[in-house]
Protein backbone atom coordinates (compact mmCIF):
# COMPACT_ATOMS: atom_id res chain seq x y z
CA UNK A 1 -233.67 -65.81 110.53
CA UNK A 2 -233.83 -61.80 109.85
CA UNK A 3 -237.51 -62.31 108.61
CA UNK A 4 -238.62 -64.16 111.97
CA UNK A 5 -236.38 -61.44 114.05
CA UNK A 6 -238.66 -58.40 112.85
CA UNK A 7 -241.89 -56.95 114.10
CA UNK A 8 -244.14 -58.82 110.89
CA UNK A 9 -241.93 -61.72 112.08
CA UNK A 10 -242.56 -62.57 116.00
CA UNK A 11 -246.73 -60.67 115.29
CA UNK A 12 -246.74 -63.55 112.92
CA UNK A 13 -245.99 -66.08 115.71
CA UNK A 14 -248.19 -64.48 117.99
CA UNK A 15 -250.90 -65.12 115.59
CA UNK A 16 -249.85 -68.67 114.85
CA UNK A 17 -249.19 -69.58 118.23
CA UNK A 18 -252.47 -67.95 119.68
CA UNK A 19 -254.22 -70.40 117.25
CA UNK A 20 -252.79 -73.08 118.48
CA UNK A 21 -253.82 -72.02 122.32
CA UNK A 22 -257.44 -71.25 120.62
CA UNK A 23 -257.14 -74.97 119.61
CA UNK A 24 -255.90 -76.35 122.88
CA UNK A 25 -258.75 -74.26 124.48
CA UNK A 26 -261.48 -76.55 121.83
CA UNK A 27 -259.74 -79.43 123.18
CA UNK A 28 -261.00 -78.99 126.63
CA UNK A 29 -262.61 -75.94 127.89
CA UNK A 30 -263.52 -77.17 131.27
CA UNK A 31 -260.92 -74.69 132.67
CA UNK A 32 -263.47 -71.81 131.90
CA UNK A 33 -265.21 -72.57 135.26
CA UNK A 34 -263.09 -69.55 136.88
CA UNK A 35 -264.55 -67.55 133.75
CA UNK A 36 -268.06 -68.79 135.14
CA UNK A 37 -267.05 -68.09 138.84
CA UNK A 38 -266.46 -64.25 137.84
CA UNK A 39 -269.72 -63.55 136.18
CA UNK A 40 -271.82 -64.81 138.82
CA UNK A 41 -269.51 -62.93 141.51
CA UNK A 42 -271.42 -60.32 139.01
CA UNK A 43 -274.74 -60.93 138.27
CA UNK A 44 -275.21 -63.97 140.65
CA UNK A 45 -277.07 -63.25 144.54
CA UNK A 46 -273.87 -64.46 146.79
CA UNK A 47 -272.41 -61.50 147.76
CA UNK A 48 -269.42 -63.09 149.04
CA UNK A 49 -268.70 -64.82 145.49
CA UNK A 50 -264.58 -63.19 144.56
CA UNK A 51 -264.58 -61.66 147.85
CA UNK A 52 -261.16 -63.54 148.29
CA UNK A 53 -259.54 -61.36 145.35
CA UNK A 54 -258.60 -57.65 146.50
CA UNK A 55 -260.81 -55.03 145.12
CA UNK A 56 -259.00 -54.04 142.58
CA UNK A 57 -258.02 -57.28 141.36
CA UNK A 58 -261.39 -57.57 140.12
CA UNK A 59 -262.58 -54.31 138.14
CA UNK A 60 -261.53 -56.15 134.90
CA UNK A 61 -264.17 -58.63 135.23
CA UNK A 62 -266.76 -55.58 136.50
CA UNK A 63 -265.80 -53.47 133.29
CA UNK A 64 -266.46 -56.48 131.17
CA UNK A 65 -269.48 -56.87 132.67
CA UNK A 66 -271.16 -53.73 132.30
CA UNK A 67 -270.21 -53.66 128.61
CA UNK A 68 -271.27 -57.49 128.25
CA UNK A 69 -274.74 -57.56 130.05
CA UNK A 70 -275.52 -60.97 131.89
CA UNK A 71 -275.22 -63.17 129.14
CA UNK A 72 -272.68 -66.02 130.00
CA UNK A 73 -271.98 -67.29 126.72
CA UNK A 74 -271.34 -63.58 125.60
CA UNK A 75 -268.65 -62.58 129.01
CA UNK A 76 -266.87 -66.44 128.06
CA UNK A 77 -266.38 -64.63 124.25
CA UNK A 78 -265.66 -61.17 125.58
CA UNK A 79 -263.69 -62.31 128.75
CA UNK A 80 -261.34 -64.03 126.29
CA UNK A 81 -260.93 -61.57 124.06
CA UNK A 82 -260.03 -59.20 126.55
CA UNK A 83 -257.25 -61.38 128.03
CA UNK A 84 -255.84 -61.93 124.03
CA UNK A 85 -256.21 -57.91 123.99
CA UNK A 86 -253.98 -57.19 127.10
CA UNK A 87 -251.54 -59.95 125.83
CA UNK A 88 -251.43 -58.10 122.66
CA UNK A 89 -250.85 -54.63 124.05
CA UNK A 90 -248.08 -56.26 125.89
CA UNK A 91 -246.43 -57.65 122.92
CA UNK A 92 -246.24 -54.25 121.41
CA UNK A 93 -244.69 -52.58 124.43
CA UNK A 94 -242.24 -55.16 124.11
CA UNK A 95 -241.27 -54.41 120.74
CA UNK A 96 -241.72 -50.27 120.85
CA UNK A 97 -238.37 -48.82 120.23
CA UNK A 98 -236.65 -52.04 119.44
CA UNK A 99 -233.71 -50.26 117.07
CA UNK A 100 -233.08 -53.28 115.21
CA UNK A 101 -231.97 -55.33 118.33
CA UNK A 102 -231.86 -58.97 118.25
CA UNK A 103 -232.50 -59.75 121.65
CA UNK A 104 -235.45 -57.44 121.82
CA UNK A 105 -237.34 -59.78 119.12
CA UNK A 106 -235.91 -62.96 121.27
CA UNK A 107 -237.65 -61.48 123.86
CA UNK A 108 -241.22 -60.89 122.27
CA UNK A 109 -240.92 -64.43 120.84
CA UNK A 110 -240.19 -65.89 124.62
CA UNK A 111 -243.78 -64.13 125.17
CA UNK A 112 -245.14 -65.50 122.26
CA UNK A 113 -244.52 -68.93 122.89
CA UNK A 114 -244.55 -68.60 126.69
CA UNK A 115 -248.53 -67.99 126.35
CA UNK A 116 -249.20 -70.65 124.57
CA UNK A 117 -247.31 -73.08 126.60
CA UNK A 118 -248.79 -71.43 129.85
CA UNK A 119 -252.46 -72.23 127.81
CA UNK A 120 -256.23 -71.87 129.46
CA UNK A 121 -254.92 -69.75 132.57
CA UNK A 122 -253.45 -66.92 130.55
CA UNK A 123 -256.79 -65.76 128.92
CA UNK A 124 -259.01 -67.39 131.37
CA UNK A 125 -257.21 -66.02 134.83
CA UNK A 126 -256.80 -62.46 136.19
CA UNK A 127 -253.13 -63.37 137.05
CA UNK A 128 -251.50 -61.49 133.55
CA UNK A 129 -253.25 -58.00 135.24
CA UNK A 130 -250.44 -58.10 138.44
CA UNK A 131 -248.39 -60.12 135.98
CA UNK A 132 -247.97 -57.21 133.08
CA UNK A 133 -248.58 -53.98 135.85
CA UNK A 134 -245.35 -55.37 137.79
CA UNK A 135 -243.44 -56.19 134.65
CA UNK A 136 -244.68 -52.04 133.19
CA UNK A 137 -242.77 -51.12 136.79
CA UNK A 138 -239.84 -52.94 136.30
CA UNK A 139 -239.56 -51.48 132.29
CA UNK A 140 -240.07 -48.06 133.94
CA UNK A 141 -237.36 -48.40 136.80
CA UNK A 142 -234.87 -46.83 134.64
CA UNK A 143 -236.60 -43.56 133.36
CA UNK A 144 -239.29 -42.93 135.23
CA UNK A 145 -238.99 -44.54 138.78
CA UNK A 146 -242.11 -43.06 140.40
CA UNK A 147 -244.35 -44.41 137.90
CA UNK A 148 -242.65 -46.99 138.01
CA UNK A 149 -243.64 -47.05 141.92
CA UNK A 150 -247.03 -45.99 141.24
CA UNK A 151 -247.31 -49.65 139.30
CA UNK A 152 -246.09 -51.88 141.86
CA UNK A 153 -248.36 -50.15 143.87
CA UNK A 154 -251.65 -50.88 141.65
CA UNK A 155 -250.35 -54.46 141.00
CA UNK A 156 -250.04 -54.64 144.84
CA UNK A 157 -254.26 -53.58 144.79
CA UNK A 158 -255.03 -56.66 142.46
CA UNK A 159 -253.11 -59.77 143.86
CA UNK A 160 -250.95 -58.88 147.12
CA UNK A 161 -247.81 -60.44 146.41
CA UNK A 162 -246.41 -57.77 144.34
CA UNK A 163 -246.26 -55.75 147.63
CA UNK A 164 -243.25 -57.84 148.61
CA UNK A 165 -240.99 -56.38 145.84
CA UNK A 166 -241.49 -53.08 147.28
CA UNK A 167 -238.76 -53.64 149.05
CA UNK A 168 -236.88 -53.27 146.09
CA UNK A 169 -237.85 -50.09 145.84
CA UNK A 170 -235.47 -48.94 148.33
CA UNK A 171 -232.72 -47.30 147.69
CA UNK A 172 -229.93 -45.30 150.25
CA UNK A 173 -231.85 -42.81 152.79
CA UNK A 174 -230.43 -39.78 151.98
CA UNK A 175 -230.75 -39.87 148.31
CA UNK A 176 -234.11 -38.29 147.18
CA UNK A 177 -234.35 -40.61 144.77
CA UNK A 178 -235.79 -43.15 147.06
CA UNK A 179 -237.61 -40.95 148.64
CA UNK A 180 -239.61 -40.03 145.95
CA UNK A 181 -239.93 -44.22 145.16
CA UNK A 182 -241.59 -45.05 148.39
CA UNK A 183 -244.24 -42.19 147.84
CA UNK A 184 -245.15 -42.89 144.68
CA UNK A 185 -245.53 -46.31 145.84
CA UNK A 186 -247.10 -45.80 149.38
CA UNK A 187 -249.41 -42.82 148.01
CA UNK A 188 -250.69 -44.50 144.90
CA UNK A 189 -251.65 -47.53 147.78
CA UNK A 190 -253.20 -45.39 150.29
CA UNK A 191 -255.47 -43.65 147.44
CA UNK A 192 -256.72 -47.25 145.68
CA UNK A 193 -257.43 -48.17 149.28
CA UNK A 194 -259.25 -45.66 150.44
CA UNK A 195 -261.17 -45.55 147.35
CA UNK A 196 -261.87 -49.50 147.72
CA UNK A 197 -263.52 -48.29 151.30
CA UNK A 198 -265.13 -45.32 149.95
CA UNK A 199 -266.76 -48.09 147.58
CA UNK A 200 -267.07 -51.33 149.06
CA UNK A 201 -266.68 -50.73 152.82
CA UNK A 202 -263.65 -51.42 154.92
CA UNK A 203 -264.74 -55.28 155.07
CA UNK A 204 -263.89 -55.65 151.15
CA UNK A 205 -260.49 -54.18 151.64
CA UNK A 206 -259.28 -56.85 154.23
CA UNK A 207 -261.46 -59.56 152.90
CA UNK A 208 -258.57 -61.09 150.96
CA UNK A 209 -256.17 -61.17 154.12
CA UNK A 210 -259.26 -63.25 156.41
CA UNK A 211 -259.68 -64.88 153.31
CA UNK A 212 -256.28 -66.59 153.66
CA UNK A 213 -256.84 -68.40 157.44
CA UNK A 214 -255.81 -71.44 158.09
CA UNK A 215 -255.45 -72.41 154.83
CA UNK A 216 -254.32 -76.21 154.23
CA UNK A 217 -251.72 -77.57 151.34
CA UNK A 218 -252.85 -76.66 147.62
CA UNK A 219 -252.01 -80.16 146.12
CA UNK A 220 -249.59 -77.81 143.19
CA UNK A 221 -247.78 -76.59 145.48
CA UNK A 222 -243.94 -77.46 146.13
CA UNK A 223 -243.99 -77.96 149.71
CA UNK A 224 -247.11 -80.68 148.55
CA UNK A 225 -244.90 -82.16 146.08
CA UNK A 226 -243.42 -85.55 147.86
CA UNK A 227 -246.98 -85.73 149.57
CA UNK A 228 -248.71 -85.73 146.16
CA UNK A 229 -245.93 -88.74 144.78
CA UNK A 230 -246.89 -90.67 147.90
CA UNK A 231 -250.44 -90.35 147.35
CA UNK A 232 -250.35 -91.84 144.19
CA UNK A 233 -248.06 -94.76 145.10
CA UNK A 234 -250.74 -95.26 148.26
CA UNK A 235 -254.09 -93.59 147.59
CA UNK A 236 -255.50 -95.22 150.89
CA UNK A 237 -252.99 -93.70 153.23
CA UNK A 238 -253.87 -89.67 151.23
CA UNK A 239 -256.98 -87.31 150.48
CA UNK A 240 -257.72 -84.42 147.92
CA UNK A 241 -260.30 -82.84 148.81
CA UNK A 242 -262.07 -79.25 147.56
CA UNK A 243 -261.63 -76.94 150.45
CA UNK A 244 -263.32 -74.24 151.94
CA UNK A 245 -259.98 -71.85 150.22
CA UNK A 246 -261.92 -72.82 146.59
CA UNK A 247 -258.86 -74.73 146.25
CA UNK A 248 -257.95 -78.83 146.02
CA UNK A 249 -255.87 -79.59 149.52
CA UNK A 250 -254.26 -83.02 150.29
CA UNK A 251 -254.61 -84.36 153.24
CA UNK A 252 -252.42 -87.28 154.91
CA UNK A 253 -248.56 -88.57 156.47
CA UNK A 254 -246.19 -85.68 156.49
CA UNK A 255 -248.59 -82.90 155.24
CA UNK A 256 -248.49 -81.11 158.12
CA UNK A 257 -244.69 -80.99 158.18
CA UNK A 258 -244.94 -79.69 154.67
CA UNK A 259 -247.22 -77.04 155.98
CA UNK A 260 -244.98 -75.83 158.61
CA UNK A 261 -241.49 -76.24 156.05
CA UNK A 262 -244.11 -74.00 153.47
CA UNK A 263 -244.55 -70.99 157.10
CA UNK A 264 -240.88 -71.28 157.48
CA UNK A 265 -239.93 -70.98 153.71
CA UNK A 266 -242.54 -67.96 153.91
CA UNK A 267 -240.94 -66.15 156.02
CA UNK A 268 -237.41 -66.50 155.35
CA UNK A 269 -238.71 -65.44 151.84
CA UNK A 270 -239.78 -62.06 153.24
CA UNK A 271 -237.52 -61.31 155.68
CA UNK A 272 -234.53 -61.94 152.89
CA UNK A 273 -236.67 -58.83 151.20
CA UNK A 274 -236.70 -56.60 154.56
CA UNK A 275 -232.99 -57.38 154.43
CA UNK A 276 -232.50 -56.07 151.05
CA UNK A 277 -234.39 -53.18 151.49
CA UNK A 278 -232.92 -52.29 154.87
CA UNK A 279 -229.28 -53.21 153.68
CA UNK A 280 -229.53 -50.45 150.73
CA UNK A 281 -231.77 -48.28 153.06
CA UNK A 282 -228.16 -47.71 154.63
CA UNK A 283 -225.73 -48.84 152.67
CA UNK A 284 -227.09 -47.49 149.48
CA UNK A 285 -226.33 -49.42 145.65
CA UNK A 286 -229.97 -49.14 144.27
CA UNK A 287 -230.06 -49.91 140.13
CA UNK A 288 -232.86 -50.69 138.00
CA UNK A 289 -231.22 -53.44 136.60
CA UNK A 290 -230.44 -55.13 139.73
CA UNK A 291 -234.02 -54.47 140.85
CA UNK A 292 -235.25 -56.48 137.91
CA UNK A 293 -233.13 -59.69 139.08
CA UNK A 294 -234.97 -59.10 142.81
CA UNK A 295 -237.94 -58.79 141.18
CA UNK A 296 -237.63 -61.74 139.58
CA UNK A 297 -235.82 -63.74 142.45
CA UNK A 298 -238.58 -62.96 145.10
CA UNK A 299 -241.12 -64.15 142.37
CA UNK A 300 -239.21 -67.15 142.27
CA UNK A 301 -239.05 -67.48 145.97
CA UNK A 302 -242.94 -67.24 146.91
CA UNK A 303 -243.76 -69.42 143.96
CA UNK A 304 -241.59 -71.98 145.60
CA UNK A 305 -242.47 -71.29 149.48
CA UNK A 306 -246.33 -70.80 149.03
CA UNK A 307 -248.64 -73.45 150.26
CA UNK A 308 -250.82 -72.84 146.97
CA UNK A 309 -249.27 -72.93 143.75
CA UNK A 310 -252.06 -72.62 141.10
CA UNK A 311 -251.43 -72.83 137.54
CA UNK A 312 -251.77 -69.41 136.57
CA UNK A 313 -249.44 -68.57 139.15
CA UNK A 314 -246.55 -69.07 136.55
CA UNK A 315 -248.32 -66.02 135.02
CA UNK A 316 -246.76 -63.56 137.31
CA UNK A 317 -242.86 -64.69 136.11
CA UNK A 318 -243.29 -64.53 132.59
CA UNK A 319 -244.36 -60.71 131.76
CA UNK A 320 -240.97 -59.65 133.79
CA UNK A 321 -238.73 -61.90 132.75
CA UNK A 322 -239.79 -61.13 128.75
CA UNK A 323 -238.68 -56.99 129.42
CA UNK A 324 -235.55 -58.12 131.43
CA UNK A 325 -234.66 -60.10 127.90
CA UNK A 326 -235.12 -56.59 126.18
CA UNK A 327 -232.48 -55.36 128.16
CA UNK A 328 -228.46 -54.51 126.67
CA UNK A 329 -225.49 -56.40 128.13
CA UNK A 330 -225.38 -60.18 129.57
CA UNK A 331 -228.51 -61.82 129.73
CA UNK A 332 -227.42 -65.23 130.46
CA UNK A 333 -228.63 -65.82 133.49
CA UNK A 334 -232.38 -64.64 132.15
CA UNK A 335 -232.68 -66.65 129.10
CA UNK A 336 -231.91 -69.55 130.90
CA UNK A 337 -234.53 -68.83 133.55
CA UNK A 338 -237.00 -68.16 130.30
CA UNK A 339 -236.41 -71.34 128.75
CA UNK A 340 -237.17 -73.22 132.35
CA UNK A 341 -240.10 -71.27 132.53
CA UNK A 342 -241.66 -72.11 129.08
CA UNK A 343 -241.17 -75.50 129.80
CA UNK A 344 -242.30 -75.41 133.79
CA UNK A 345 -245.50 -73.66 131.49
CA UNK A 346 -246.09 -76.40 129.69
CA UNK A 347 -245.75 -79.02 132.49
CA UNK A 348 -248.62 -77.18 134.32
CA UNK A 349 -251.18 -76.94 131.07
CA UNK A 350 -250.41 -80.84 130.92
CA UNK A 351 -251.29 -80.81 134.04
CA UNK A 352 -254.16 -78.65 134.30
CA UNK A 353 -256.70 -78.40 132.59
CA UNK A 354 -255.74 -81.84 130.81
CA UNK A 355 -255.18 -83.98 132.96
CA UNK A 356 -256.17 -82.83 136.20
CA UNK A 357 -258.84 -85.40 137.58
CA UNK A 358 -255.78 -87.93 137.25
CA UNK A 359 -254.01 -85.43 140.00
CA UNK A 360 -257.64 -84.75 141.90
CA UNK A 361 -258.24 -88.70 142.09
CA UNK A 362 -255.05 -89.86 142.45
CA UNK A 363 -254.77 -91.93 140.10
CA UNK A 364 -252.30 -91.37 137.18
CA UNK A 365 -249.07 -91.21 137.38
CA UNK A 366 -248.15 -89.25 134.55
CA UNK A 367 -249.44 -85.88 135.64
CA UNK A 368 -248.64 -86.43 139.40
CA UNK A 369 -244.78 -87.04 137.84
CA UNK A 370 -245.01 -83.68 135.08
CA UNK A 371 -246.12 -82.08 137.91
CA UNK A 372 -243.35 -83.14 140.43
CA UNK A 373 -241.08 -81.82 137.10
CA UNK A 374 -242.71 -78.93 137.00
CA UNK A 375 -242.10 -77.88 140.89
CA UNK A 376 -238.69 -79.06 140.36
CA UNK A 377 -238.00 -76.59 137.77
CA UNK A 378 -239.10 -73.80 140.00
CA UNK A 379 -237.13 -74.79 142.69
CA UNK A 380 -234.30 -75.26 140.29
CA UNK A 381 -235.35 -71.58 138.80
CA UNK A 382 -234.91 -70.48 142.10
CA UNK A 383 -231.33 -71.12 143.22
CA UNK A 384 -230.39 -69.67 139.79
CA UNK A 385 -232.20 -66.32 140.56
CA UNK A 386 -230.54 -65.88 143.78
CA UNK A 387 -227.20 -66.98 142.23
CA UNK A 388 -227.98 -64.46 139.47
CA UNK A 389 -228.95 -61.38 142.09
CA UNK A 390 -225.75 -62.47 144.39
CA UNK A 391 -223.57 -62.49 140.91
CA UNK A 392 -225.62 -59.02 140.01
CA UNK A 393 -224.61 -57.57 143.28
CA UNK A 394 -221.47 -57.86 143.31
CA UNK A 395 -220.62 -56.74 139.71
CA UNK A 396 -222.43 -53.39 140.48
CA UNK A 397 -220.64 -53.36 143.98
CA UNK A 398 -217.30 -53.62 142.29
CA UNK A 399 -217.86 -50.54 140.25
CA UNK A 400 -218.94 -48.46 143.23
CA UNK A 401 -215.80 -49.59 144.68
CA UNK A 402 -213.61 -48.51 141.57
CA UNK A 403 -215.23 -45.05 141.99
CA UNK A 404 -216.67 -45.75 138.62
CA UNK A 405 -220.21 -44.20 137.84
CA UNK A 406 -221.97 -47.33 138.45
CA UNK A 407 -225.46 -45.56 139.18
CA UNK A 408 -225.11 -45.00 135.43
CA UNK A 409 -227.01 -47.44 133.78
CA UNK A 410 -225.06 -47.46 130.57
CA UNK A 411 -221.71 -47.77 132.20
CA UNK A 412 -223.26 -51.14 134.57
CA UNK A 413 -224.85 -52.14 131.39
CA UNK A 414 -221.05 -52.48 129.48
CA UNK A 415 -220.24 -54.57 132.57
CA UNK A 416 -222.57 -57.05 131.65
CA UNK A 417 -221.65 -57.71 127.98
């Protein structure tokens, strides 16, 4: 046990267990078609090919492809190593400064085997760029807030979603602390923006919002889950279909309904984070540690209420889950979320790239059921994370009240263990 709880010990695993996704990936590389779809965005003549990414979301695959050239077998090679680069890097931030502590080497082995068991989509998606730039904010929370800001911000540039935990940002109004938050956050926006429009034109920055109308069911999603178990009972009654959203809708009884129980979800979903924000905008209570639960619970939260739930969307939970499980104190709540997610990881590779014409065709069972266990883990994921934050709240909320330093993070940290 000591030898696998060391640094040689979990780079070890990373090595093994990145072997083992290099073999999955020579099992069936037909999810490299997103690989494909960024290098003719590139070199190819549609100009409109990964307009529906922000700008920023997309320099990774630009850099790679000035170094590259236009050689396709050469950017599948170099895209991949890339990916296995910034997974790397990640690992070692991870384990910097780890003291000897157990639960810092639990944590790099949750990442280890957590990108395996997410497989093709973690070195053949963009998602671990937002993924590991919002995790880097919520590591940095503690000592250096307004980079930590300045991250969010830049994660917010590459996929939009991470704009939503802003509002954990937010702290009481007259402390400068928050203050100095929101500008790092809103000033580190403004300048990637304007330098998107300075670049690409005004029509590239809001490309990804247009991008989004009326889009139709994603057949991953939750709110598509009883839709896609009915579809497979009665194929004749159901749909799948590629849409115009580059995405595989379902179409049929009830989907509709799902749509509009997916808008409402939606919205509760942010306005629960304008609460937060607006209830310690006046009330005060910001901690970094606390802000790491909301990050994680509004994850959580879109993943479930989101009419498209793609495969590498389980990408954004893992990076900030695996530096919460660095933290000191009680961690209960986390590594129980972890091991869900490993296995909701797994579900979806099953699913995707394996055995995804089954899903597309309606037709076998067996994914259409890993994948009703794999939204159902999610969901499940999610009621934990709010009972988590609500449980996280009030602990810190009692030490306020005792007059204790709770803003300390050492002294809310004891209250954990």
């Amino acid at each position: 046990m000591h030898k696998i709880l060391s640094v040689p010990g979990v780079w070890a695993g990373w090595v093994a267990f990145r072997l083992l996704l290099g073999y999955f990936i020579l099992q069936n590389h037909s999810a490299r078609g997103d690989v494909a779809y960024y290098f003719y965005g590139i070199f190819g003549d549609d100009p409109t090919m990964m307009t529906e990414y922000p700008h920023a979301g997309v320099w990774p695959t630009l850099i790679l492809g000035w170094i590259v050239g236009d050689r396709i077998d050469a950017y599948y090679i170099a895209f991949t190593v890339m990916m296995l680069l910034i997974d790397a890097l990640f690992l070692a931030f991870l384990l910097r400064h780890h003291d000897g502590r157990s639960q810092v080497f639990l944590a790099g082995w949750f990442w280890v085997l957590f990108g395996t068991a997410a497989g093709h989509v973690f070195v053949w998606r963009l998602d671990l760029f937002p993924g590991v730039a919002v995790a880097a904010a919520a590591a940095l929370l503690a000592t250096r807030p307004h980079w930590a800001a300045a991250c969010l911000a830049f994660a917010t540039t590459m996929k939009l979603w991470p704009g939503v935990l802003a509002a954990g940002l937010v702290g009481r109004f007259n402390h400068r602390g928050t203050w100095t938050r929101l500008a790092a956050f809103f000033g580190t926006l403004v300048a990637l923006c304007l330098f998107t429009v300075a670049t690409s034109g005004f029509d590239r920055l809001i490309s990804p919002l247009t991008y989004q109308d009326d889009r139709g069911l994603q057949v991953e999603s939750i709110p598509a889950t009883i839709a896609m178990l009915q579809g497979h009972h009665d194929p004749a009654s159901f749909d799948v279909s590629y849409a115009a959203s580059k995405s595989f809708e379902i179409t049929g009884p009830g989907v509709e309904f799902a749509q509009q129980i997916s808008s409402v979800a939606m919205v509760v979903a942010i306005v629960f984070a304008l609460a937060w924000a607006i209830g310690h905008f006046l009330m005060g209570g910001w901690n970094p540690r606390k802000t790491m639960v909301f990050f994680i619970t509004i994850i959580l939260l879109l993943l479930v209420a989101n009419k498209v739930f793609s495969p590498q969307y389980i990408v954004w939970l893992g990076p900030v889950l695996a530096v919460f499980l660095c933290q000191e104190g009680r961690n209960t709540f986390a590594w129980i979320l972890s091991v869900l997610c490993v296995i909701a990881a797994a579900l979806g590779t099953y699913v995707f790239p394996f055995n995804y014409e089954g899903i597309m065709n309606l037709a076998d069972l067996a994914p259409a059921y890993a994948l009703a266990a794999r939204n159902g883990i999610i969901v499940v994921m999610a009621v934990l994370s709010v009972v988590w934050l609500v449980r996280e709240t009030l602990v810190f909320k009692k030490f306020r009240q005792r007059g204790r330093p709770a803003e300390s993070e050492n002294t809310y940290q004891r209250a954990q263990a």
